[in-house]
N, C-alpha and C. Protein backbone atom coordinates (compact mmCIF):
# COMPACT_ATOMS: atom_id res chain seq x y z
N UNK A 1 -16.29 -14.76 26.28
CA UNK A 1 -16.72 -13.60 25.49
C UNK A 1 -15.95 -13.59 24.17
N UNK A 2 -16.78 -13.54 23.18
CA UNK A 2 -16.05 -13.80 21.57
C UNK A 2 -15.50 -12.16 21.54
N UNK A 3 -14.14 -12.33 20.95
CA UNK A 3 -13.12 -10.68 20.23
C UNK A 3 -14.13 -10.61 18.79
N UNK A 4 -14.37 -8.77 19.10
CA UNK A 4 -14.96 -8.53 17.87
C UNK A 4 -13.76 -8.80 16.94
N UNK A 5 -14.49 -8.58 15.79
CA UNK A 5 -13.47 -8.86 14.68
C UNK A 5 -12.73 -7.76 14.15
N UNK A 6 -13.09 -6.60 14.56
CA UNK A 6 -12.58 -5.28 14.17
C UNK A 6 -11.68 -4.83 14.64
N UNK A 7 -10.64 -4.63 13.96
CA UNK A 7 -9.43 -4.36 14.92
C UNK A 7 -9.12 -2.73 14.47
N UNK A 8 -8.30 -2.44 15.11
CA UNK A 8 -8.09 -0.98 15.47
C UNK A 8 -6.88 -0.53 15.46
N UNK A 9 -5.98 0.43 14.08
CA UNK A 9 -5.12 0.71 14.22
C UNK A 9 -4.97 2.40 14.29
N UNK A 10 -4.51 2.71 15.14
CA UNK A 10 -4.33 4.00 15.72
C UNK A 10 -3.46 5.13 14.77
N UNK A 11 -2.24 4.53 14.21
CA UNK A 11 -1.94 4.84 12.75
C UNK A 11 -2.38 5.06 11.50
N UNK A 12 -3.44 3.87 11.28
CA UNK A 12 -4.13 4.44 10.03
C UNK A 12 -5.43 5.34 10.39
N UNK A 13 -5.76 5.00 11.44
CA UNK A 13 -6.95 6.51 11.71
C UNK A 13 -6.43 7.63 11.53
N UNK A 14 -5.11 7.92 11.95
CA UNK A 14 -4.67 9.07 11.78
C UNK A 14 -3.82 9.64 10.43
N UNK A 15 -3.59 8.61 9.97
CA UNK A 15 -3.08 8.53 8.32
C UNK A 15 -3.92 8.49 7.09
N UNK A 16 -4.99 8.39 7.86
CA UNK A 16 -6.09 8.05 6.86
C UNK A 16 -6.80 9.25 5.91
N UNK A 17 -6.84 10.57 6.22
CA UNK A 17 -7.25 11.73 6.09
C UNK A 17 -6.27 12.37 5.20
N UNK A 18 -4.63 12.92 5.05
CA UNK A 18 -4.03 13.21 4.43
C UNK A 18 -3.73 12.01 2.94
N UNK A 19 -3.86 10.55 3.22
CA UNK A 19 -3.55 9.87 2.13
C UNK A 19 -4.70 10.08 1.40
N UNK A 20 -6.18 10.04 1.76
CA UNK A 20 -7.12 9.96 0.86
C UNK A 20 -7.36 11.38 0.40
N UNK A 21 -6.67 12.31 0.79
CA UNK A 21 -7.09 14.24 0.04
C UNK A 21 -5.51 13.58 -1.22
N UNK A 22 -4.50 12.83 -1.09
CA UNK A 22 -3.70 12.32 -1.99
C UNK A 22 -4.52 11.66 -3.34
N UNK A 23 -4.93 10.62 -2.97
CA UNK A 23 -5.69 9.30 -3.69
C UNK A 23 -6.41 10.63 -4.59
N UNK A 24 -7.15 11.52 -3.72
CA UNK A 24 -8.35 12.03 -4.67
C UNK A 24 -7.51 13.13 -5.14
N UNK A 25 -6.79 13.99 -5.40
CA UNK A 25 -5.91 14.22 -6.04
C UNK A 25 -5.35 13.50 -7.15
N UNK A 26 -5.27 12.29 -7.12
CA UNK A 26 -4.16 11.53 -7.95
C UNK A 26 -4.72 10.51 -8.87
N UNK A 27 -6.29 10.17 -8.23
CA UNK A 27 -6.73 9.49 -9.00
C UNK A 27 -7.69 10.24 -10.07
N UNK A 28 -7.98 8.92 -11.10
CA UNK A 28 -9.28 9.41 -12.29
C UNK A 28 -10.54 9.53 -11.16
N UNK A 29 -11.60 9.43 -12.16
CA UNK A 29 -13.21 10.07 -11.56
C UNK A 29 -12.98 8.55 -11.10
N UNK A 30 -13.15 7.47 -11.94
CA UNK A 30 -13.22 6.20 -11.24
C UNK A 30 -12.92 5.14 -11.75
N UNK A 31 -12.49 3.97 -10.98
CA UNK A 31 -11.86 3.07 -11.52
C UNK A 31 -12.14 1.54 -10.76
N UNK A 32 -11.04 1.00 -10.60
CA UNK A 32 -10.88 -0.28 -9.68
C UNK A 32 -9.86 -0.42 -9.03
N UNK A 33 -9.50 -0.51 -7.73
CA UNK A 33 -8.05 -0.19 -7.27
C UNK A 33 -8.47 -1.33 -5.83
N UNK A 34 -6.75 -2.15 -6.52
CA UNK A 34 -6.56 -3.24 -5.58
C UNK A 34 -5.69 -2.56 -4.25
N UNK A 35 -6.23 -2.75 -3.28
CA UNK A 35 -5.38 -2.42 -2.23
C UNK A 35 -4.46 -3.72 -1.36
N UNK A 36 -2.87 -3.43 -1.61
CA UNK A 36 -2.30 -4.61 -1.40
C UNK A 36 -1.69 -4.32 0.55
N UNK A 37 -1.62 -5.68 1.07
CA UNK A 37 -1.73 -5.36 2.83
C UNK A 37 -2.91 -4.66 3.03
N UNK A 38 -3.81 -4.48 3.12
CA UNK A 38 -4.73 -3.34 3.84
C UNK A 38 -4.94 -3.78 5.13
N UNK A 39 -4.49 -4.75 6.13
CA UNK A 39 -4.44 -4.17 7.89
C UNK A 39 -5.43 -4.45 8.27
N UNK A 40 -5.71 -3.63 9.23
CA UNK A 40 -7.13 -3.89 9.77
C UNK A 40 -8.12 -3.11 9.06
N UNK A 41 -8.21 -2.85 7.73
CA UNK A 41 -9.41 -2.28 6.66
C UNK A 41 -10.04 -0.73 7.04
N UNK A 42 -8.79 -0.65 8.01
CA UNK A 42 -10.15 1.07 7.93
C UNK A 42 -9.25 1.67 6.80
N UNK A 43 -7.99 1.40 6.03
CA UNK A 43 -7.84 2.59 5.03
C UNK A 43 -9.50 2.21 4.32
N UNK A 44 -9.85 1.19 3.82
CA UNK A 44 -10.41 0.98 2.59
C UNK A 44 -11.65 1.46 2.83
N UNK A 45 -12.06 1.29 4.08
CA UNK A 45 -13.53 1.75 4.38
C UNK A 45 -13.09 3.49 4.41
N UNK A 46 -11.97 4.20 4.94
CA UNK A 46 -12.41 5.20 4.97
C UNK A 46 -11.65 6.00 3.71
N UNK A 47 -11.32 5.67 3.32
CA UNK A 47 -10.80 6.16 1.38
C UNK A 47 -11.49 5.83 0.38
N UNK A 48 -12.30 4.37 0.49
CA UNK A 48 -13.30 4.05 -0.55
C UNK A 48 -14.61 5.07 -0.46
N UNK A 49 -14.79 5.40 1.14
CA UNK A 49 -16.19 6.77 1.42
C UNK A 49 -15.58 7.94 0.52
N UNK A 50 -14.28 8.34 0.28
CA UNK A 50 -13.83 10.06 -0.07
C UNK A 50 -13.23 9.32 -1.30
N UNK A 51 -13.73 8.00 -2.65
CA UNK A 51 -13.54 8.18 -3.89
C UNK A 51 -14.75 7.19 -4.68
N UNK A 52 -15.77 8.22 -4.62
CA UNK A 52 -17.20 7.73 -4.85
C UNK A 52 -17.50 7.01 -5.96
N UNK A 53 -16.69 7.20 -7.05
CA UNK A 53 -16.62 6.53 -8.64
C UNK A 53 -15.41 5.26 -8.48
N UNK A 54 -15.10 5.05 -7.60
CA UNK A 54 -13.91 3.92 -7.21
C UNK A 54 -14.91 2.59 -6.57
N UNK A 55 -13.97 1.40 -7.28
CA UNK A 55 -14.51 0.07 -6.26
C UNK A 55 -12.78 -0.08 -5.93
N UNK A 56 -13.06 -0.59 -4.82
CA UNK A 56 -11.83 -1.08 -3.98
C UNK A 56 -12.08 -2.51 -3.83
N UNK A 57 -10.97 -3.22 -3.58
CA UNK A 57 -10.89 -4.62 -3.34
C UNK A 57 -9.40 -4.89 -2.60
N UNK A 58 -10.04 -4.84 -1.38
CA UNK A 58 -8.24 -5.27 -0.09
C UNK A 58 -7.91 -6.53 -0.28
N UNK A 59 -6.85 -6.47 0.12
CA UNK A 59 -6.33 -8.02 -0.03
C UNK A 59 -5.35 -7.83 1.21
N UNK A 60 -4.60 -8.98 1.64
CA UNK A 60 -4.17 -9.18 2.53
C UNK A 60 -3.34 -10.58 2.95
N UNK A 61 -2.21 -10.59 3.43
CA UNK A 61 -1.38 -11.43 3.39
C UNK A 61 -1.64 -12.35 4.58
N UNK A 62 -1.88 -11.63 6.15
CA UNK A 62 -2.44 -12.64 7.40
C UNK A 62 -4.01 -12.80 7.21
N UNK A 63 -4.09 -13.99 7.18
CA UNK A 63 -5.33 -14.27 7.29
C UNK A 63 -6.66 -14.22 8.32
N UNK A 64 -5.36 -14.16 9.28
CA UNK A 64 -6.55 -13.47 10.69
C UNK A 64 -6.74 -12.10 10.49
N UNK A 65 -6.32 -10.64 9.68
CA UNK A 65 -6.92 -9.74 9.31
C UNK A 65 -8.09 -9.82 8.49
N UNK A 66 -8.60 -10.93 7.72
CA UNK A 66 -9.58 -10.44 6.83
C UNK A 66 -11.32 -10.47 7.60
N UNK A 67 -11.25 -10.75 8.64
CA UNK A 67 -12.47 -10.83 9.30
C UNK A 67 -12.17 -9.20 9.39
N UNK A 68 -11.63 -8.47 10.06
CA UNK A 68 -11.11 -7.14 10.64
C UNK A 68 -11.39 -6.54 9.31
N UNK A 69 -11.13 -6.54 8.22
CA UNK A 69 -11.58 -6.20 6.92
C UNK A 69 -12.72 -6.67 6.60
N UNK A 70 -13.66 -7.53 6.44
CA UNK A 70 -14.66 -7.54 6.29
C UNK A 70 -15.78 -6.77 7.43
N UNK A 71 -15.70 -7.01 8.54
CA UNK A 71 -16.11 -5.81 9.55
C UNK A 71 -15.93 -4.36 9.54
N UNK A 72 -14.78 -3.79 8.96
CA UNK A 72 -14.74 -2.48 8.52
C UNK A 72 -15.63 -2.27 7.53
N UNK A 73 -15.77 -3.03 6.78
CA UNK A 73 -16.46 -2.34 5.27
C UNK A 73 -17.52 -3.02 5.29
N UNK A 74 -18.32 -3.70 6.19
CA UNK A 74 -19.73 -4.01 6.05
C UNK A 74 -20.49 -2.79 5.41
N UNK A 75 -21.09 -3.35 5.04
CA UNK A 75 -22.61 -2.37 4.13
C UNK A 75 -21.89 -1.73 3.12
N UNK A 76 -20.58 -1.44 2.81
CA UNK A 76 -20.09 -0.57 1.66
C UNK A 76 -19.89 -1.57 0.18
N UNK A 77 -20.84 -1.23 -0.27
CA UNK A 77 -21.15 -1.81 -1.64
C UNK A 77 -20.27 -1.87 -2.47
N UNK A 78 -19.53 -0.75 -2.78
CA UNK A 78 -18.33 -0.54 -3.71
C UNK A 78 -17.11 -1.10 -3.27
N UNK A 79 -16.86 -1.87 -2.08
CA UNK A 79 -15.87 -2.57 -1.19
C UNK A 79 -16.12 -3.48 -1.39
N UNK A 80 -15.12 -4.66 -2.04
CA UNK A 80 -15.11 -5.82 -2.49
C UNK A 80 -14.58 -7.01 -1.44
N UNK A 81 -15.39 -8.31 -1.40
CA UNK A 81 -14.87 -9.00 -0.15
C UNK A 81 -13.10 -9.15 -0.26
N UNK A 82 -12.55 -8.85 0.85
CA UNK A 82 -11.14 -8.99 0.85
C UNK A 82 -10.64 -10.34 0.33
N UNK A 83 -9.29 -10.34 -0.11
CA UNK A 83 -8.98 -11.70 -0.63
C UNK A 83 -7.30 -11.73 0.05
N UNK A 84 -6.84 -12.76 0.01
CA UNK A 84 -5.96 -13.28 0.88
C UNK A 84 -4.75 -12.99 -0.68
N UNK A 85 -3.94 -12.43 -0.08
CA UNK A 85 -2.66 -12.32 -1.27
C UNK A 85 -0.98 -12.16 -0.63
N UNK A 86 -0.40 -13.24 -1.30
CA UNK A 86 0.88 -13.32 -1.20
C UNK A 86 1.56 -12.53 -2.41
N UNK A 87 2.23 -11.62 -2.14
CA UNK A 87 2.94 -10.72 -3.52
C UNK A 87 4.07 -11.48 -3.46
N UNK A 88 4.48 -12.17 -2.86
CA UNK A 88 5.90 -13.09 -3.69
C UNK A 88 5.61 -14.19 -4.34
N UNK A 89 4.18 -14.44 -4.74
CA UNK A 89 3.78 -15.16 -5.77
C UNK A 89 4.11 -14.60 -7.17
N UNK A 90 4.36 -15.43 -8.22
CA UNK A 90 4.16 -15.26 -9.27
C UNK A 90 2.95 -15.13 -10.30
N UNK A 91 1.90 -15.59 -9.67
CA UNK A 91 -0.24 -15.29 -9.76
C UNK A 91 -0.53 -14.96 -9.01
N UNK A 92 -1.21 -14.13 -8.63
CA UNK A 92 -1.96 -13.81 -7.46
C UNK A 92 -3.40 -14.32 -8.26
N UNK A 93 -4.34 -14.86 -7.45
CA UNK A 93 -5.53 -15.41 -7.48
C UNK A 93 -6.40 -14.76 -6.90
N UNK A 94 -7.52 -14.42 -7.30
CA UNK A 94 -8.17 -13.46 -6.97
C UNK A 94 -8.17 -12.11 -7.60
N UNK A 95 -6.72 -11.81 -8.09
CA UNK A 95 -6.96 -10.37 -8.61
C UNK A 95 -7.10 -10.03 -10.27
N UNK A 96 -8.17 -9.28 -10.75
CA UNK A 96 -8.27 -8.89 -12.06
C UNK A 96 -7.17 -8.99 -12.85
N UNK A 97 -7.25 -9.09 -13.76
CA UNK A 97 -6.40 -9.37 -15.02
C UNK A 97 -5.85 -7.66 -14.98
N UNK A 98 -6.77 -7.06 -15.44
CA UNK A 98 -5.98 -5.40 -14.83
C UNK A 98 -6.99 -4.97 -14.00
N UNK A 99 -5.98 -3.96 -13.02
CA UNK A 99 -6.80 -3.06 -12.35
C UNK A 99 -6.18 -1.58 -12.42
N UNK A 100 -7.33 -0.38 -12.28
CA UNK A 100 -6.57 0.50 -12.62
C UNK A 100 -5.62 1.71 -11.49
N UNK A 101 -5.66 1.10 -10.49
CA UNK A 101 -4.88 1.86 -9.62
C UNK A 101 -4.59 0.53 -8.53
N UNK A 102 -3.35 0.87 -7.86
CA UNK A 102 -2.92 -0.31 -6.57
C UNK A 102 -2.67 0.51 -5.91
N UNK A 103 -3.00 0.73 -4.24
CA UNK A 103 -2.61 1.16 -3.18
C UNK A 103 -1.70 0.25 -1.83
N UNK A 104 -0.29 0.49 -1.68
CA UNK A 104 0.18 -0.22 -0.39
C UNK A 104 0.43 0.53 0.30
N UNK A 105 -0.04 0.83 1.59
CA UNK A 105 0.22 1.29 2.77
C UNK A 105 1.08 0.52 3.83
N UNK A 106 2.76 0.92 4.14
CA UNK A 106 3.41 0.44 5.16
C UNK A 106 3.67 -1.11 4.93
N UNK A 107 3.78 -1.69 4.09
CA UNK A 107 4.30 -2.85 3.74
C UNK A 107 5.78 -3.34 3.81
N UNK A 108 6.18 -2.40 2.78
CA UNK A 108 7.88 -2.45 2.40
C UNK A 108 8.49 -2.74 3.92
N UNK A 109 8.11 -1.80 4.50
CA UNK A 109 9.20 -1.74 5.54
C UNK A 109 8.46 -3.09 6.52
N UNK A 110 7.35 -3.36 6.99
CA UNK A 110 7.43 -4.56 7.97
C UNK A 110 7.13 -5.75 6.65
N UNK A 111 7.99 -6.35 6.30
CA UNK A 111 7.88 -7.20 5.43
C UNK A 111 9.51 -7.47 4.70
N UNK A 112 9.56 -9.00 4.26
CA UNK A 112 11.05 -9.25 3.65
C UNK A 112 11.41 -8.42 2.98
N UNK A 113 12.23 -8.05 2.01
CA UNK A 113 12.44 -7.55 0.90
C UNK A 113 11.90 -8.23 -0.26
N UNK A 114 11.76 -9.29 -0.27
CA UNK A 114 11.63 -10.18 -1.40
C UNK A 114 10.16 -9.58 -1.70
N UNK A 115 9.16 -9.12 -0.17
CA UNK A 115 7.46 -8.64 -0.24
C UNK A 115 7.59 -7.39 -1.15
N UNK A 116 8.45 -6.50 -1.45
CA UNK A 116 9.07 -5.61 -2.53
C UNK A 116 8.93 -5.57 -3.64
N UNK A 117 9.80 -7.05 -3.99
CA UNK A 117 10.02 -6.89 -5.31
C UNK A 117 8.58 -7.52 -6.11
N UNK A 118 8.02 -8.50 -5.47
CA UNK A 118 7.33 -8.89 -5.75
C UNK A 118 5.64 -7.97 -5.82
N UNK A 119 5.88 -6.62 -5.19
CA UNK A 119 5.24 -5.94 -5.37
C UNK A 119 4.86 -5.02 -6.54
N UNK A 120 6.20 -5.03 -6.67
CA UNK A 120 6.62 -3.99 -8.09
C UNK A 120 5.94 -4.99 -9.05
N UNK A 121 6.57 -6.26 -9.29
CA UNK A 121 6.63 -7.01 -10.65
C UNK A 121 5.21 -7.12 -10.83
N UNK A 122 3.98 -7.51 -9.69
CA UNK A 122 2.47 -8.18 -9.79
C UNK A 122 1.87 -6.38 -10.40
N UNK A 123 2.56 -5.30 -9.40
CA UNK A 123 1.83 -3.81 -10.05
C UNK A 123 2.15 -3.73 -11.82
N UNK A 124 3.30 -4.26 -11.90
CA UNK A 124 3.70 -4.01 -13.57
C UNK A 124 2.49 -5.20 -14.31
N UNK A 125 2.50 -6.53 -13.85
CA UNK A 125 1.49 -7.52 -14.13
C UNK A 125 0.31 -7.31 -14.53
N UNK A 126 -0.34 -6.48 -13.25
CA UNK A 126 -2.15 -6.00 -13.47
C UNK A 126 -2.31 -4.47 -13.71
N UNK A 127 -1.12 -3.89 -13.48
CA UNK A 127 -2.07 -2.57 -13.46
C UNK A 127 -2.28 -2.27 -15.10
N UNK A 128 -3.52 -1.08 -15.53
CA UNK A 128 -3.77 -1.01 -16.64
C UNK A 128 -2.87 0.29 -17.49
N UNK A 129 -2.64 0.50 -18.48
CA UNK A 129 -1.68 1.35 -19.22
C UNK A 129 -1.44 2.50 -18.24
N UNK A 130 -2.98 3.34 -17.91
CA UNK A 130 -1.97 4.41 -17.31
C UNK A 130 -2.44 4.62 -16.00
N UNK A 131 -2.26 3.39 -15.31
CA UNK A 131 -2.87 3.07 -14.08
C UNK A 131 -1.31 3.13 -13.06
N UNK A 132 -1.78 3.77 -12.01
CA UNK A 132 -0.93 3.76 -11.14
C UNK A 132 -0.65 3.06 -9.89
N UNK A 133 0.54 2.64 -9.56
CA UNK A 133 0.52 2.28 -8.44
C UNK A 133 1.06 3.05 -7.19
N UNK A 134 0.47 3.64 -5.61
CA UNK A 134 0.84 4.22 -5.08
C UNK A 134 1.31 3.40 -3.65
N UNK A 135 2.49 3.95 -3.22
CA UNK A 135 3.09 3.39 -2.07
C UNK A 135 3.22 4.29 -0.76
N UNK A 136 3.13 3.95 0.49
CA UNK A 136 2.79 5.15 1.68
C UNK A 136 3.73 4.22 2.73
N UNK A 137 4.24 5.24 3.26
CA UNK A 137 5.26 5.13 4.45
C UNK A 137 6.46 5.39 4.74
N UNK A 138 6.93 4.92 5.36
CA UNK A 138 8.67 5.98 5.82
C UNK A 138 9.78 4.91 5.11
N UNK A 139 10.68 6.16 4.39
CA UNK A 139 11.96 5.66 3.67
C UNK A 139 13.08 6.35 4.15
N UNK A 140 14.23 5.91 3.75
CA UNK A 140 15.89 6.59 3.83
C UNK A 140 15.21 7.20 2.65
N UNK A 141 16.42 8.02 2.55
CA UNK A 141 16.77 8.61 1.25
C UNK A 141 18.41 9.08 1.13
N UNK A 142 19.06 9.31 0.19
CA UNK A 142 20.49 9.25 0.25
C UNK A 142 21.07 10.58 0.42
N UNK A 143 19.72 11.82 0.08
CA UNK A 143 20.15 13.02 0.44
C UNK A 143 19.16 13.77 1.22
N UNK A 144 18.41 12.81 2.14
CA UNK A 144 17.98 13.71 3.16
C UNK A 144 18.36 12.88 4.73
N UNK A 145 17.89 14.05 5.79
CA UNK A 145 18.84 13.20 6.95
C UNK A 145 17.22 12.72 7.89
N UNK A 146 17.53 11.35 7.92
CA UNK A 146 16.29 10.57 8.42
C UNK A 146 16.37 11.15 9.93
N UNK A 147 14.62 11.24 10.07
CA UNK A 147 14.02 11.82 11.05
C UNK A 147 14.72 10.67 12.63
N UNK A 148 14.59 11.37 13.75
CA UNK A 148 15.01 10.41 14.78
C UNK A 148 13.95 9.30 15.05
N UNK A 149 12.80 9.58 15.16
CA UNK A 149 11.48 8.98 15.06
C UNK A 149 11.90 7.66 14.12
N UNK A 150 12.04 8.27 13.03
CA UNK A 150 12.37 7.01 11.77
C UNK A 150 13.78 6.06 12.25
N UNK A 151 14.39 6.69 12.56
CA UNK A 151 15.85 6.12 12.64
C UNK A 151 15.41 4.76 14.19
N UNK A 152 14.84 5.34 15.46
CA UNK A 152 14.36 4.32 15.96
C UNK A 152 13.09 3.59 15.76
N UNK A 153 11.66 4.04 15.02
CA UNK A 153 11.21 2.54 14.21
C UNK A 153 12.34 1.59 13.23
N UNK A 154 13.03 2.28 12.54
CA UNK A 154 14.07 1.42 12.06
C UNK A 154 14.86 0.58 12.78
N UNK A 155 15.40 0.58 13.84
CA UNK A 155 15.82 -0.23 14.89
C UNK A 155 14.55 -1.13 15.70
N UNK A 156 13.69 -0.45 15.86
CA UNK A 156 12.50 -1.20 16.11
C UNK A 156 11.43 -2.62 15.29
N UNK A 157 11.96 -2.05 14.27
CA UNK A 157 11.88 -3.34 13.69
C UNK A 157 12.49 -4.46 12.99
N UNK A 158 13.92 -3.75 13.15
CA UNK A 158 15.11 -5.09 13.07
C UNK A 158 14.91 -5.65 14.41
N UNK A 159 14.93 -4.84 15.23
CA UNK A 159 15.11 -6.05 16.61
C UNK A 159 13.74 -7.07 16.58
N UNK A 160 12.60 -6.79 16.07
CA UNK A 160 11.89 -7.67 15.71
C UNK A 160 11.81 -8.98 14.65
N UNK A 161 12.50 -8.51 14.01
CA UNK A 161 12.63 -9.48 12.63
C UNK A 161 13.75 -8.73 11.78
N UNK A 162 14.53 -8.99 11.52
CA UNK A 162 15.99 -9.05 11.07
C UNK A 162 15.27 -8.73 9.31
N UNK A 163 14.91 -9.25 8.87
CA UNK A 163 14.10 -9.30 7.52
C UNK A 163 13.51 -8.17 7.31
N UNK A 164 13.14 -6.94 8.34
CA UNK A 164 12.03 -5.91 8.25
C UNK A 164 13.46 -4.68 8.08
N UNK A 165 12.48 -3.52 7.99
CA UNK A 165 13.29 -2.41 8.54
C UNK A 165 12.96 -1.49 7.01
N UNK A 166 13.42 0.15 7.59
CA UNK A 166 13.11 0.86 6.53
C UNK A 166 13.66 0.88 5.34
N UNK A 167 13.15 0.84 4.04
CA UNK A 167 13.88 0.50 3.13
C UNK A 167 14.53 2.07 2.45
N UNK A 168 15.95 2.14 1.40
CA UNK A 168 16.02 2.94 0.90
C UNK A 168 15.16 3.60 -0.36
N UNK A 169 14.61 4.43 -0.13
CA UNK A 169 13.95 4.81 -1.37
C UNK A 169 14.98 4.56 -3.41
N UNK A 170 15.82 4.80 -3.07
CA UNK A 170 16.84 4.51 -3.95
C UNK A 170 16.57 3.20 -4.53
N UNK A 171 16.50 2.02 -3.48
CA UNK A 171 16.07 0.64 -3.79
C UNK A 171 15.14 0.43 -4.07
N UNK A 172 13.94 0.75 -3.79
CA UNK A 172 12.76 0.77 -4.65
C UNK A 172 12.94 1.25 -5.41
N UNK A 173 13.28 2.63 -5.88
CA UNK A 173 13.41 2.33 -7.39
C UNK A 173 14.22 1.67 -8.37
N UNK A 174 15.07 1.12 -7.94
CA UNK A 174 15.84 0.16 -8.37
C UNK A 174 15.03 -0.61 -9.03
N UNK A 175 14.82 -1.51 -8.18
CA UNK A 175 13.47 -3.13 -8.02
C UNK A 175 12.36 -2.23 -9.20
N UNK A 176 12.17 -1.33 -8.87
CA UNK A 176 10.88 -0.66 -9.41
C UNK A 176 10.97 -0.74 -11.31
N UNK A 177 12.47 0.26 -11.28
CA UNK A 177 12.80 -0.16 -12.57
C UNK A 177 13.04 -1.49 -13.09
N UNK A 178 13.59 -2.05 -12.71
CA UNK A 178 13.99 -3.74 -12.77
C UNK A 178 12.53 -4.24 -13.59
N UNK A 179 11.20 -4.02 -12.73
CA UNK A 179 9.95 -4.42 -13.17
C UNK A 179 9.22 -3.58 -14.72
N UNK A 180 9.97 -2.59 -14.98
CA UNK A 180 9.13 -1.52 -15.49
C UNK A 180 8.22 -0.53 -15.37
N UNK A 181 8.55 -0.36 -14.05
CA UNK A 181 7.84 1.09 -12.79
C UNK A 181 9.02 1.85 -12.88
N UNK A 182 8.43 3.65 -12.86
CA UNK A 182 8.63 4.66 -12.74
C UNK A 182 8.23 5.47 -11.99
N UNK A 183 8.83 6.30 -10.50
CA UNK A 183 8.84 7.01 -10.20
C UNK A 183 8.07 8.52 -10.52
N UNK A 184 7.07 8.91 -10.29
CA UNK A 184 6.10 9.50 -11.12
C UNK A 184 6.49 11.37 -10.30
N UNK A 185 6.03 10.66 -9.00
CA UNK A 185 5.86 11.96 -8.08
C UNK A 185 6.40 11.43 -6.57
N UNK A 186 6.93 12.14 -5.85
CA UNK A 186 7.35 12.25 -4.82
C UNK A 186 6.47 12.97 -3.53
N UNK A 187 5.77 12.50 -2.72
CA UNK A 187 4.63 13.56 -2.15
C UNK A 187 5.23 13.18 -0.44
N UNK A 188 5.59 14.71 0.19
CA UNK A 188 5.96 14.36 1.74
C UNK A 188 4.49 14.26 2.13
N UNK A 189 4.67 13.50 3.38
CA UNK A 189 3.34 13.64 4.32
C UNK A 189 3.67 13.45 5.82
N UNK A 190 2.57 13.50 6.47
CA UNK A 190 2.92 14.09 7.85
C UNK A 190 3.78 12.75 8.46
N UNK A 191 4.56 13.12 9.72
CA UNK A 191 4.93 12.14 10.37
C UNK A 191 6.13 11.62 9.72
N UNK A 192 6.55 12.42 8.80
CA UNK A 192 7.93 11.35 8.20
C UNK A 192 7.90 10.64 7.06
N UNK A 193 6.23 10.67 6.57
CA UNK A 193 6.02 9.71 6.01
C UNK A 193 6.38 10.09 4.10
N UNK A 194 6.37 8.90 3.34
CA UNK A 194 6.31 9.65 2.10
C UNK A 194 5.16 8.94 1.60
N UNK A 195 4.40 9.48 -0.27
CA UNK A 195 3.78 8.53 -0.54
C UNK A 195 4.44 9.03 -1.88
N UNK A 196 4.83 7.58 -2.59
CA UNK A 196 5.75 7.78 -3.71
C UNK A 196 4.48 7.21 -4.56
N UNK A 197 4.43 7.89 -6.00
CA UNK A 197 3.69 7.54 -7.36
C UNK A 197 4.45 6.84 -8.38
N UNK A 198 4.13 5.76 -8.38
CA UNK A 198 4.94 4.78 -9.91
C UNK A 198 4.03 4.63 -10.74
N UNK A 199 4.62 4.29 -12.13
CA UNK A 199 4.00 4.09 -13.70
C UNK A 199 4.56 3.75 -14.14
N UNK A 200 4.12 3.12 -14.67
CA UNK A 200 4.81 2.56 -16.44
C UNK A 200 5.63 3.64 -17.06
N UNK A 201 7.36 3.13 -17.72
CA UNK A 201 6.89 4.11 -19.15
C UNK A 201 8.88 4.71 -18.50
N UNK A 202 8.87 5.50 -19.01
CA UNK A 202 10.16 5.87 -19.38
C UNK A 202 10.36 7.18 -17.97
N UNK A 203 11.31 7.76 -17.14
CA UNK A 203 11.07 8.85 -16.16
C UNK A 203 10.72 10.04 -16.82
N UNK A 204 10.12 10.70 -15.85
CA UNK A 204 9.45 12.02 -16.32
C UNK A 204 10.45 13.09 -17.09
């Protein structure tokens, strides 16, 4: 019996509803917005439905997700075939010269650090003047006291890979500045989570 190709994450179904009342909040009427990691594709199928003047285009670093992404977003026209992307490249292939918004969901933290920086530098690369890039998921921070929840996924995924784990928000913006990203807006969301807004350009 062949595995459908659609895979199923139980997290972004449920994350999926507060980030996109964000996105449509935060974004213009419409644009082009690369989504970097997108997973098993239901953000894109179900955030590209709630930003009707938007084309999306996922990309994705394992290559056995992009069937799982192309199966989510069958029939959605404005959903661009997924493309395979390494952000610790110095080109990414496949992606527009600019685009005007980038979305990463939960990257930073299961991913090297190096998947970071290289995030920042490709968002400073393509995005367009006052195009944003937005980031979603759980951080330290140096003056708030991390949730217990957070504190053991954080152990949960060092014991997996030594390379992973939650990053300090502090350090992203570090790296962030380093590239020429700015810290725009700070937005809590449920579960612990944050979704931080960067831009171009000097702090607010």
């Amino acid at each position: 019996m062949t595995q459908h190709p659609r895979r199923h994450s139980a997290a972004a179904e449920r994350n999926g509803p507060p980030i996109l009342a964000a996105l449509q909040r935060l974004l213009p009427a419409r644009g082009l917005l690369l989504e970097v990691a997108s997973g098993t594709g239901q953000h894109a199928a179900a955030c590209s439905a709630g930003l009707p003047g938007w084309r999306w285009l996922p990309s994705e670093f394992e290559a056995a997700m992009l069937p799982s992404i192309q199966a989510w977003c069958a029939g959605l026209d404005r959903v661009l075939p997924p493309i395979r992307l390494d952000v610790q490249q110095p080109h990414w292939p496949g992606v527009p010269a600019q685009v005007d918004a980038m979305f990463c969901a939960n990257m930073i933290h299961i991913a090297p650090w190096a998947c970071a920086v290289g995030l920042m530098q490709g968002a400073a690369r393509h995005l367009s003047m006052p195009g944003l890039l937005i980031t979603y998921g759980p951080y330290l921070e140096d003056e708030v006291p991390t949730s217990p929840g957070n504190l053991a996924f954080d152990a949960d995924l060092r014991s997996r890979d030594p390379a992973w784990g939650l990053r300090r928000r502090e350090d992203v913006e570090r790296i962030a500045g380093d590239a020429g990203l700015v810290l725009r807006e700070r937005v809590p969301m449920p579960a612990n989570n944050l979704l931080l807004v960067w831009a171009r350009g000097t702090p607010a």
